[in-house]
C-alpha atoms as a PDB file:
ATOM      1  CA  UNK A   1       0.000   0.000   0.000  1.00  0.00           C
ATOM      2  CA  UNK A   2       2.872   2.526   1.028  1.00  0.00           C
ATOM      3  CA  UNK A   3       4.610   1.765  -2.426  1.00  0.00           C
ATOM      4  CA  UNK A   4       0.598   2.160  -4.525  1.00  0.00           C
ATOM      5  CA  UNK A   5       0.805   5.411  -2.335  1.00  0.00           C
ATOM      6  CA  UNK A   6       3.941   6.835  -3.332  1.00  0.00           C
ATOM      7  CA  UNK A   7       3.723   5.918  -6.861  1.00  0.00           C
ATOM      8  CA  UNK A   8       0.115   8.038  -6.978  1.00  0.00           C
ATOM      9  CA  UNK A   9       1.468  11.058  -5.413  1.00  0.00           C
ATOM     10  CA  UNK A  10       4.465  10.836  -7.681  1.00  0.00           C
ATOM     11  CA  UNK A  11       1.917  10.460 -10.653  1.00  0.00           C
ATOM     12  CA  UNK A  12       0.298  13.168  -9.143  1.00  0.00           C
ATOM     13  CA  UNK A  13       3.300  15.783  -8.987  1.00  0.00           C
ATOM     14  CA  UNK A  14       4.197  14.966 -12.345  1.00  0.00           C
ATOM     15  CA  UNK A  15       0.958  15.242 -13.811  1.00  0.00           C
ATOM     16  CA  UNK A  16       0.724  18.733 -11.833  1.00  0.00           C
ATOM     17  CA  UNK A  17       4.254  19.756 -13.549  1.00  0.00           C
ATOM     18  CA  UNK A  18       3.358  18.816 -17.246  1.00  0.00           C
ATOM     19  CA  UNK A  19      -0.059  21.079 -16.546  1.00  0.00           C
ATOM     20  CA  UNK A  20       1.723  24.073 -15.349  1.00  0.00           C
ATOM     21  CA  UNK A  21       4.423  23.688 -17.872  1.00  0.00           C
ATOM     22  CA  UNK A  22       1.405  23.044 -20.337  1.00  0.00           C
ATOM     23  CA  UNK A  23      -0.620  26.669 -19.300  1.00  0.00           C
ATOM     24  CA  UNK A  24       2.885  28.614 -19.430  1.00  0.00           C
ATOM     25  CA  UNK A  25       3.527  27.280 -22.902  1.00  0.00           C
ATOM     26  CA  UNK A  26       0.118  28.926 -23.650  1.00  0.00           C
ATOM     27  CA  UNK A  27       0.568  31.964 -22.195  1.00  0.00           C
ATOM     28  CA  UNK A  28       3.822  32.156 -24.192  1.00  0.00           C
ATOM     29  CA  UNK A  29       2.017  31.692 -27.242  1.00  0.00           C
ATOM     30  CA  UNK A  30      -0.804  34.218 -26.541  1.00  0.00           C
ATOM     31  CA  UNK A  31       1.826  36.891 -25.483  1.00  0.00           C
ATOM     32  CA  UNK A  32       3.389  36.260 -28.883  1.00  0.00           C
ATOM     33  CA  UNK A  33       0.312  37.447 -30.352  1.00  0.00           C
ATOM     34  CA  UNK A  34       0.397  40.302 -28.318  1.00  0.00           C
ATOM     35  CA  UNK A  35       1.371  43.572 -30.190  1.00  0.00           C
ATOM     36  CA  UNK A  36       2.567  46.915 -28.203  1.00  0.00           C
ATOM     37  CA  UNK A  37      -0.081  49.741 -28.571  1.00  0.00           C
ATOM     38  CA  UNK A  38      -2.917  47.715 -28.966  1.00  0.00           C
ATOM     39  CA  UNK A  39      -6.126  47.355 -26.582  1.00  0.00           C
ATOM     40  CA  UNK A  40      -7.815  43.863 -27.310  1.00  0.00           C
ATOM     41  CA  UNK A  41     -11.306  42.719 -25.714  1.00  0.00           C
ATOM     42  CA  UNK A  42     -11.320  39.422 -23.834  1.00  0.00           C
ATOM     43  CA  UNK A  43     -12.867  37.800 -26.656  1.00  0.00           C
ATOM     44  CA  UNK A  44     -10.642  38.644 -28.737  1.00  0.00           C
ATOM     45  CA  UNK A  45      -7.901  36.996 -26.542  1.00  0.00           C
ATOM     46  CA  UNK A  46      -9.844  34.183 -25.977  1.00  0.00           C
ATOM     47  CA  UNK A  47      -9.660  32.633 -29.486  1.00  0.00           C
ATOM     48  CA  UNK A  48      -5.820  32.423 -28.838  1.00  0.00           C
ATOM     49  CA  UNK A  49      -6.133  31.094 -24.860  1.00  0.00           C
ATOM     50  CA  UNK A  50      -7.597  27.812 -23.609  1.00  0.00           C
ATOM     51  CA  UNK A  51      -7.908  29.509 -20.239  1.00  0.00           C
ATOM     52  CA  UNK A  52      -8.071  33.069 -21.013  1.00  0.00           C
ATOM     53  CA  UNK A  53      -9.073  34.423 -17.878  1.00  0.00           C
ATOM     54  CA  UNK A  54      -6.025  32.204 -15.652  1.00  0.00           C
ATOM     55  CA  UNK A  55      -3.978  34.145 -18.429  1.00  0.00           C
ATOM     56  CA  UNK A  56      -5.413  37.653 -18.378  1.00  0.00           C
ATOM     57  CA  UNK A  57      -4.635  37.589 -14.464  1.00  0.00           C
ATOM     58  CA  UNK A  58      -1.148  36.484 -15.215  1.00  0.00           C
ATOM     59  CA  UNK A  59      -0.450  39.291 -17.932  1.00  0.00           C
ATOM     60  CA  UNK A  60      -2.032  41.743 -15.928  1.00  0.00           C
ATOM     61  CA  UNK A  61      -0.125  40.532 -12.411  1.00  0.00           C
ATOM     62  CA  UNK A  62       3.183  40.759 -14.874  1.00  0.00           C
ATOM     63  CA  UNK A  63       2.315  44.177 -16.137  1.00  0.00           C
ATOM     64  CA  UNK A  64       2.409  43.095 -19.664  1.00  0.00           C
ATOM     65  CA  UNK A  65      -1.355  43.882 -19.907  1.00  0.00           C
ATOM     66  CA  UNK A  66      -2.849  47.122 -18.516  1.00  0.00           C
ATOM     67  CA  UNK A  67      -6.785  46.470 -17.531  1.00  0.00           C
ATOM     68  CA  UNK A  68      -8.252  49.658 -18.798  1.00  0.00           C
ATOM     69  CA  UNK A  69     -12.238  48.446 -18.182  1.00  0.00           C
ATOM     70  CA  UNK A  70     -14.416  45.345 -17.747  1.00  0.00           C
ATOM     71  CA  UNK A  71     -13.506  42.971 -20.347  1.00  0.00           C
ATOM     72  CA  UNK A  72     -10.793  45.489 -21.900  1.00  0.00           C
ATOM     73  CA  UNK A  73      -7.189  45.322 -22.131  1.00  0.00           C
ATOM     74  CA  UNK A  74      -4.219  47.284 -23.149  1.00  0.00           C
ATOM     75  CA  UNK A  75      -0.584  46.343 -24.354  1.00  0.00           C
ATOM     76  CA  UNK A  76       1.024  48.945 -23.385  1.00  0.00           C
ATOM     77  CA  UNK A  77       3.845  51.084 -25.582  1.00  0.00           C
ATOM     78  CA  UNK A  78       7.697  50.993 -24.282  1.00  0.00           C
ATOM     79  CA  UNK A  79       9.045  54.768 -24.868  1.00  0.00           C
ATOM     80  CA  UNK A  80      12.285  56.367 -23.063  1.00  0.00           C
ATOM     81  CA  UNK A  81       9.594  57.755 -20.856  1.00  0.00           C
ATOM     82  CA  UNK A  82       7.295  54.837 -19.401  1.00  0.00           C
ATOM     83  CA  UNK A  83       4.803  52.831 -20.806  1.00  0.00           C
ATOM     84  CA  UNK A  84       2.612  55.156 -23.028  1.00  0.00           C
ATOM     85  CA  UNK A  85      -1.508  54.830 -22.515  1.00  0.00           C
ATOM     86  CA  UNK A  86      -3.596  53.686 -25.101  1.00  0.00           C
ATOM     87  CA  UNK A  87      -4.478  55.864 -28.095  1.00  0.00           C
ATOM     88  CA  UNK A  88      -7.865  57.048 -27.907  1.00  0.00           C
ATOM     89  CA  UNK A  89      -8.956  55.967 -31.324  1.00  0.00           C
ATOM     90  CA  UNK A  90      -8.034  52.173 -30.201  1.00  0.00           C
ATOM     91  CA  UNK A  91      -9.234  51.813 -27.237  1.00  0.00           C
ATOM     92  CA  UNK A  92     -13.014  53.214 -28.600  1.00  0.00           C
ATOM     93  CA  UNK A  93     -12.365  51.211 -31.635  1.00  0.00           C
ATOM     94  CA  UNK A  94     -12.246  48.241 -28.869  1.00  0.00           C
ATOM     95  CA  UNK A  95     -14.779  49.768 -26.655  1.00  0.00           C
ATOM     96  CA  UNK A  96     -17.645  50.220 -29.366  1.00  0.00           C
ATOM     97  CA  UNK A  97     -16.258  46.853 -31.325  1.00  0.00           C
ATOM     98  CA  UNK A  98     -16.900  48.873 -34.232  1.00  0.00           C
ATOM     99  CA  UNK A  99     -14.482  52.028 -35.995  1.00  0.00           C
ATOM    100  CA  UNK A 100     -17.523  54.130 -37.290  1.00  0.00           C
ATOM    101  CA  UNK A 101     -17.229  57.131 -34.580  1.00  0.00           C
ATOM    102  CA  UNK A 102     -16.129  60.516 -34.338  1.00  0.00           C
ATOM    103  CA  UNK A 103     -13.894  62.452 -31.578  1.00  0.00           C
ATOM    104  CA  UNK A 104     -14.818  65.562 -30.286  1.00  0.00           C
ATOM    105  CA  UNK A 105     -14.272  67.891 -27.538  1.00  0.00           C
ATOM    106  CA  UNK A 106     -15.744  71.164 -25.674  1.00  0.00           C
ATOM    107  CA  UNK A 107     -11.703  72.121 -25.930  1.00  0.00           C
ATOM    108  CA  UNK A 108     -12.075  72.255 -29.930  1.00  0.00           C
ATOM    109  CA  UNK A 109     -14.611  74.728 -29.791  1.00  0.00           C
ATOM    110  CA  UNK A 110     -12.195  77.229 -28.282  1.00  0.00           C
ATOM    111  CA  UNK A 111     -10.041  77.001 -31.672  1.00  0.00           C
ATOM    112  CA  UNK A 112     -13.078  78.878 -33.200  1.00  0.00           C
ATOM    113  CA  UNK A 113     -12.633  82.252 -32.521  1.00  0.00           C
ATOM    114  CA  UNK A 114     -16.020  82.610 -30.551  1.00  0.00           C
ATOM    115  CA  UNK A 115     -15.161  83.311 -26.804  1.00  0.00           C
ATOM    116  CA  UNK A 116     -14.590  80.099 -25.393  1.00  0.00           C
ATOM    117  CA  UNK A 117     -12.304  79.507 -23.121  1.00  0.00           C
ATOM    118  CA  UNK A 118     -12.961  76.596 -20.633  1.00  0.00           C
ATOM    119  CA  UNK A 119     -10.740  73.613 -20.810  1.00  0.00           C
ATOM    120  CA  UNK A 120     -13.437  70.273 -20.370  1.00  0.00           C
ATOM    121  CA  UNK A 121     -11.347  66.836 -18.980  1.00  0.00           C
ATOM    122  CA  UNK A 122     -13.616  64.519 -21.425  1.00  0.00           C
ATOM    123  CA  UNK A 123     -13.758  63.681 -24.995  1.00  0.00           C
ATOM    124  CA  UNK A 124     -16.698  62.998 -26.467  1.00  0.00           C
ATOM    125  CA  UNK A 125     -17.514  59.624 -28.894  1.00  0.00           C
ATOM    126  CA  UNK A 126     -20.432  60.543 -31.413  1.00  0.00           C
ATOM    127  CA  UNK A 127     -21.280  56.971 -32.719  1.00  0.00           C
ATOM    128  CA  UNK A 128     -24.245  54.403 -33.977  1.00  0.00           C
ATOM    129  CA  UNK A 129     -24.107  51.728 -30.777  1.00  0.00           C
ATOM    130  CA  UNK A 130     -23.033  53.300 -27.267  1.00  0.00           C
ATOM    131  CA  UNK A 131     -24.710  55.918 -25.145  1.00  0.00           C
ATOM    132  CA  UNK A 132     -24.060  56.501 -21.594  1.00  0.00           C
ATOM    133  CA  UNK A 133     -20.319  57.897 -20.029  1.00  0.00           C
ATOM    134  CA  UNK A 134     -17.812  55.966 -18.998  1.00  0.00           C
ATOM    135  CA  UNK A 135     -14.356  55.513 -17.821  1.00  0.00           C
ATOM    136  CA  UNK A 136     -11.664  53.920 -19.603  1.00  0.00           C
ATOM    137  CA  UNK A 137      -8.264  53.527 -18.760  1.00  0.00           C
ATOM    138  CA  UNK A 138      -8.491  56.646 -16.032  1.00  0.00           C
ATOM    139  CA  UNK A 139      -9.808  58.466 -19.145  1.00  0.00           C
ATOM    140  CA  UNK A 140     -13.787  60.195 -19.447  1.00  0.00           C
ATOM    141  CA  UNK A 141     -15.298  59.602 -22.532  1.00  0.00           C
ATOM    142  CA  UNK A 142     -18.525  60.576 -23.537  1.00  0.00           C
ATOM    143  CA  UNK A 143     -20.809  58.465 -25.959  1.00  0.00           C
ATOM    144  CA  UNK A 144     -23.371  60.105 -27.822  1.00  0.00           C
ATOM    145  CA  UNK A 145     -25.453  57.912 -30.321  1.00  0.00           C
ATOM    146  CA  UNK A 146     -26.113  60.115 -33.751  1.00  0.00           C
ATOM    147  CA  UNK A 147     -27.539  59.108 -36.551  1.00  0.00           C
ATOM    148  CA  UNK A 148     -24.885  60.953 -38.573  1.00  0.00           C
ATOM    149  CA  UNK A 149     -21.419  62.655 -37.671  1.00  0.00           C
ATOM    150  CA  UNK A 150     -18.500  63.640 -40.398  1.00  0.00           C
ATOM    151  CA  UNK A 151     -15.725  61.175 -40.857  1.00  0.00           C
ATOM    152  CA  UNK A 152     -13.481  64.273 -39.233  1.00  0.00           C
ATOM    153  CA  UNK A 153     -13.671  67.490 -37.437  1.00  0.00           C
ATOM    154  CA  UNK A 154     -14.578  70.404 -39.864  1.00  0.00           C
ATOM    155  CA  UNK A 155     -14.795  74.214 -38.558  1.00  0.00           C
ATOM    156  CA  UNK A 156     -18.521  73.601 -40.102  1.00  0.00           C
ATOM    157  CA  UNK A 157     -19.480  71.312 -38.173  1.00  0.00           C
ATOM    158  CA  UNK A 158     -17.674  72.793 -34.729  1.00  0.00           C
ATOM    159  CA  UNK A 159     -19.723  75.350 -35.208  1.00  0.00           C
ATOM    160  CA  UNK A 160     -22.796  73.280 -35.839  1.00  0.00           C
ATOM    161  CA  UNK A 161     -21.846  71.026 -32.427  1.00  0.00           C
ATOM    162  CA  UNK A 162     -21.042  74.183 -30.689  1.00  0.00           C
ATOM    163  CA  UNK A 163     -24.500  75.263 -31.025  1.00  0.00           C
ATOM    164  CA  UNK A 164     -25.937  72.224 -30.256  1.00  0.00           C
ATOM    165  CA  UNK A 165     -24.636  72.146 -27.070  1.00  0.00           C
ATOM    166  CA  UNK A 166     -24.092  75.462 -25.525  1.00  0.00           C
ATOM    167  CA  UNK A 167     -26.430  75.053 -22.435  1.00  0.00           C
ATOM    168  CA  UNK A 168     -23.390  72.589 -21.329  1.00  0.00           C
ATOM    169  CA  UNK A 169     -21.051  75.680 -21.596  1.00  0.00           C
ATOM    170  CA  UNK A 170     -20.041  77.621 -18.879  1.00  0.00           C
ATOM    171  CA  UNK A 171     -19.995  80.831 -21.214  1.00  0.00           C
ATOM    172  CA  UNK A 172     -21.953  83.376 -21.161  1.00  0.00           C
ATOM    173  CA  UNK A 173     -24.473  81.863 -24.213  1.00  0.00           C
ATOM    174  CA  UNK A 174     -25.830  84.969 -26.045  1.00  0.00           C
ATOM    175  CA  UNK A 175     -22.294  86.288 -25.894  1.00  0.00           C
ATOM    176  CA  UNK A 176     -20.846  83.119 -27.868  1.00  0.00           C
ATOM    177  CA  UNK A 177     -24.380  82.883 -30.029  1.00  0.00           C
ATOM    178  CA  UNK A 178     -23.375  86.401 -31.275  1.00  0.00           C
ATOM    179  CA  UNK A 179     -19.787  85.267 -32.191  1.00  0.00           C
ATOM    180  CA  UNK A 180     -20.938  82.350 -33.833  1.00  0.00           C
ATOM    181  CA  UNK A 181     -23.154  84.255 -36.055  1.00  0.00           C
ATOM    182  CA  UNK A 182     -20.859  86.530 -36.973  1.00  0.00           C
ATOM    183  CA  UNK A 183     -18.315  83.817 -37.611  1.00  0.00           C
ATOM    184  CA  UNK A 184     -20.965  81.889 -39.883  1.00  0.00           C
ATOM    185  CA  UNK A 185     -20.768  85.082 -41.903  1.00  0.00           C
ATOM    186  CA  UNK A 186     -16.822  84.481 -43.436  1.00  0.00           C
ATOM    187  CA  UNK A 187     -17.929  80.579 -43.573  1.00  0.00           C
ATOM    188  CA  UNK A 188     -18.404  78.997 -46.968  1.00  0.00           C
ATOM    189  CA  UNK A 189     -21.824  78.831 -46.768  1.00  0.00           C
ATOM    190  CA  UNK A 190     -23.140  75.736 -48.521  1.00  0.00           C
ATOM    191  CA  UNK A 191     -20.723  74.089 -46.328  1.00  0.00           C
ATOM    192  CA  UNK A 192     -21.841  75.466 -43.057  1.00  0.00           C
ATOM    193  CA  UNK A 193     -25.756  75.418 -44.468  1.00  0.00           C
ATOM    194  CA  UNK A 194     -25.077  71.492 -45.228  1.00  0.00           C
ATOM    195  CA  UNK A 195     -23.415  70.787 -41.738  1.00  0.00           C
ATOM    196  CA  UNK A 196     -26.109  72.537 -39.773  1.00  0.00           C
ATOM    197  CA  UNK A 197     -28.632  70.339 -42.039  1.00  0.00           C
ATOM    198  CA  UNK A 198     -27.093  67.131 -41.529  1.00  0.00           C
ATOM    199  CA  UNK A 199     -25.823  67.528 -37.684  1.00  0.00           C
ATOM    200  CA  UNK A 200     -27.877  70.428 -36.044  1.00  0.00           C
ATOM    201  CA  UNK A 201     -30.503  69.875 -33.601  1.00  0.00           C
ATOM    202  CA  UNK A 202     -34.011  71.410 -34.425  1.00  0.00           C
ATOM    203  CA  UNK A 203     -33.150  74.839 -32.584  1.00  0.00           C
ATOM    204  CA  UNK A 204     -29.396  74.320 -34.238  1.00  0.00           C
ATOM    205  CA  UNK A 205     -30.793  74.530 -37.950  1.00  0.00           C
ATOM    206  CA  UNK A 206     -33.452  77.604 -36.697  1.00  0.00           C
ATOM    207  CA  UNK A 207     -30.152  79.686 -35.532  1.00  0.00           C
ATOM    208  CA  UNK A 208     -28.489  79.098 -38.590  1.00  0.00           C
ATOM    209  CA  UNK A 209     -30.938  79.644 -40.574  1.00  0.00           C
ATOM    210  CA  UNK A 210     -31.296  82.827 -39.298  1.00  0.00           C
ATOM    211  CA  UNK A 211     -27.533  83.533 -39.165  1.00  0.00           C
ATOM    212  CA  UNK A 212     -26.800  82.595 -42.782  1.00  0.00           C
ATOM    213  CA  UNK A 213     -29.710  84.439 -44.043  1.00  0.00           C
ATOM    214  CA  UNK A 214     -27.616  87.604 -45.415  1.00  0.00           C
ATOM    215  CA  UNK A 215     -25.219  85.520 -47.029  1.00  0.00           C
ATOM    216  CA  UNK A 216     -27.799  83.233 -48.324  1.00  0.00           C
ATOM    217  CA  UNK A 217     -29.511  86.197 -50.179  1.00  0.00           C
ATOM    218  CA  UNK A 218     -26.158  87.933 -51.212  1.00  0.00           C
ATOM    219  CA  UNK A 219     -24.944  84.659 -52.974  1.00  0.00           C
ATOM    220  CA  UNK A 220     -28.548  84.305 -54.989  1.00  0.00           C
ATOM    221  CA  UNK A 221     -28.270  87.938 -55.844  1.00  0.00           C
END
């Protein structure tokens, strides 16, 4: 009995050390799929791991992964200064599981010429699928579902957004309103006529409607 003991225990270790050695070879090969810079979803990891979340806790433990949310994970950059934080535009990418969305922020508006000022510490995600804030990788981000939104950030459409949401401003909002109309005024109208069209709320296309009105009738004179 004391030998049928010691051989099962021995079976036992060694079956123990060919699984361990077994779920580090795995976790090799997942980390060699692993590319700096990029933020991957758990199931996107899991088509590469046979016990994804043993590994995730391993990477993560290591430092090779950054968590940045529930179910989202970063491989962080090497640079001569630290380990650089996700890009914005893949980690939404990730987020969203889907690249049609736009970046924006309150910040851009002040590029406009119109009397903003305030600096805002979100950015905000215009896109078909996600509504709701939330925080990723230390970072705000605010999702908006639109039906539409430009492929990039135009002046037009600034203005356009601007509009559409200056009772979140802390500026005095006749004061900027003002500005903006007489910025629409050196716009290229169709442009700015189309944007408001396409992007601007109902009281959004009213003001510029308005605004543009002068230019409207000195271009069909």
């Amino acid at each position: 009995m004391r030998l049928l003991h010691d051989f099962s225990m021995k079976n036992l270790a060694q079956t123990r050390t060919l699984y361990q050695y077994y779920i580090m070879t795995k976790l090799q090969e997942l980390k060699k799929r692993l590319r700096p810079g990029q933020v991957y979803r758990r199931g996107h990891l899991a088509r590469w791991s046979n016990a994804v979340d043993r590994h995730l806790k391993q990477l993560v433990e290591e430092g090779t992964l950054t968590k940045l949310a529930g179910g989202l994970y970063a491989y962080p950059q090497a640079t001569v200064f630290g380990k650089a934080p996700a890009e914005d535009e893949r980690l939404v990418e990730a987020f969203l599981k889907d690249d049609r969305f736009l970046l924006a922020s309150p910040n851009a508006y002040n590029s406009l010429g119109v009397g903003t000022t305030q600096l805002y510490d979100k950015t905000v995600v215009y896109n078909h699928k996600r509504h709701g804030d939330f925080l990723l990788g230390g970072r705000k981000f605010a999702f908006r579902v639109r039906p539409s939104f430009p492929k990039s950030l135009t002046k037009e459409f600034l203005l356009v957004d601007l509009v559409n949401n200056l009772d979140q401003l802390a500026e005095n909002r006749q004061e900027v309103l003002a500005r903006v109309a007489e910025k629409a005024a050196s716009c290229d109208v169709r442009r700015l006529e189309r944007a408001s069209h396409n992007y601007g709320n109902v009281k959004t296309k009213k003001f510029f409607s308005s605004a543009l009105k002068p230019a409207v009738a000195s271009h069909a004179g």
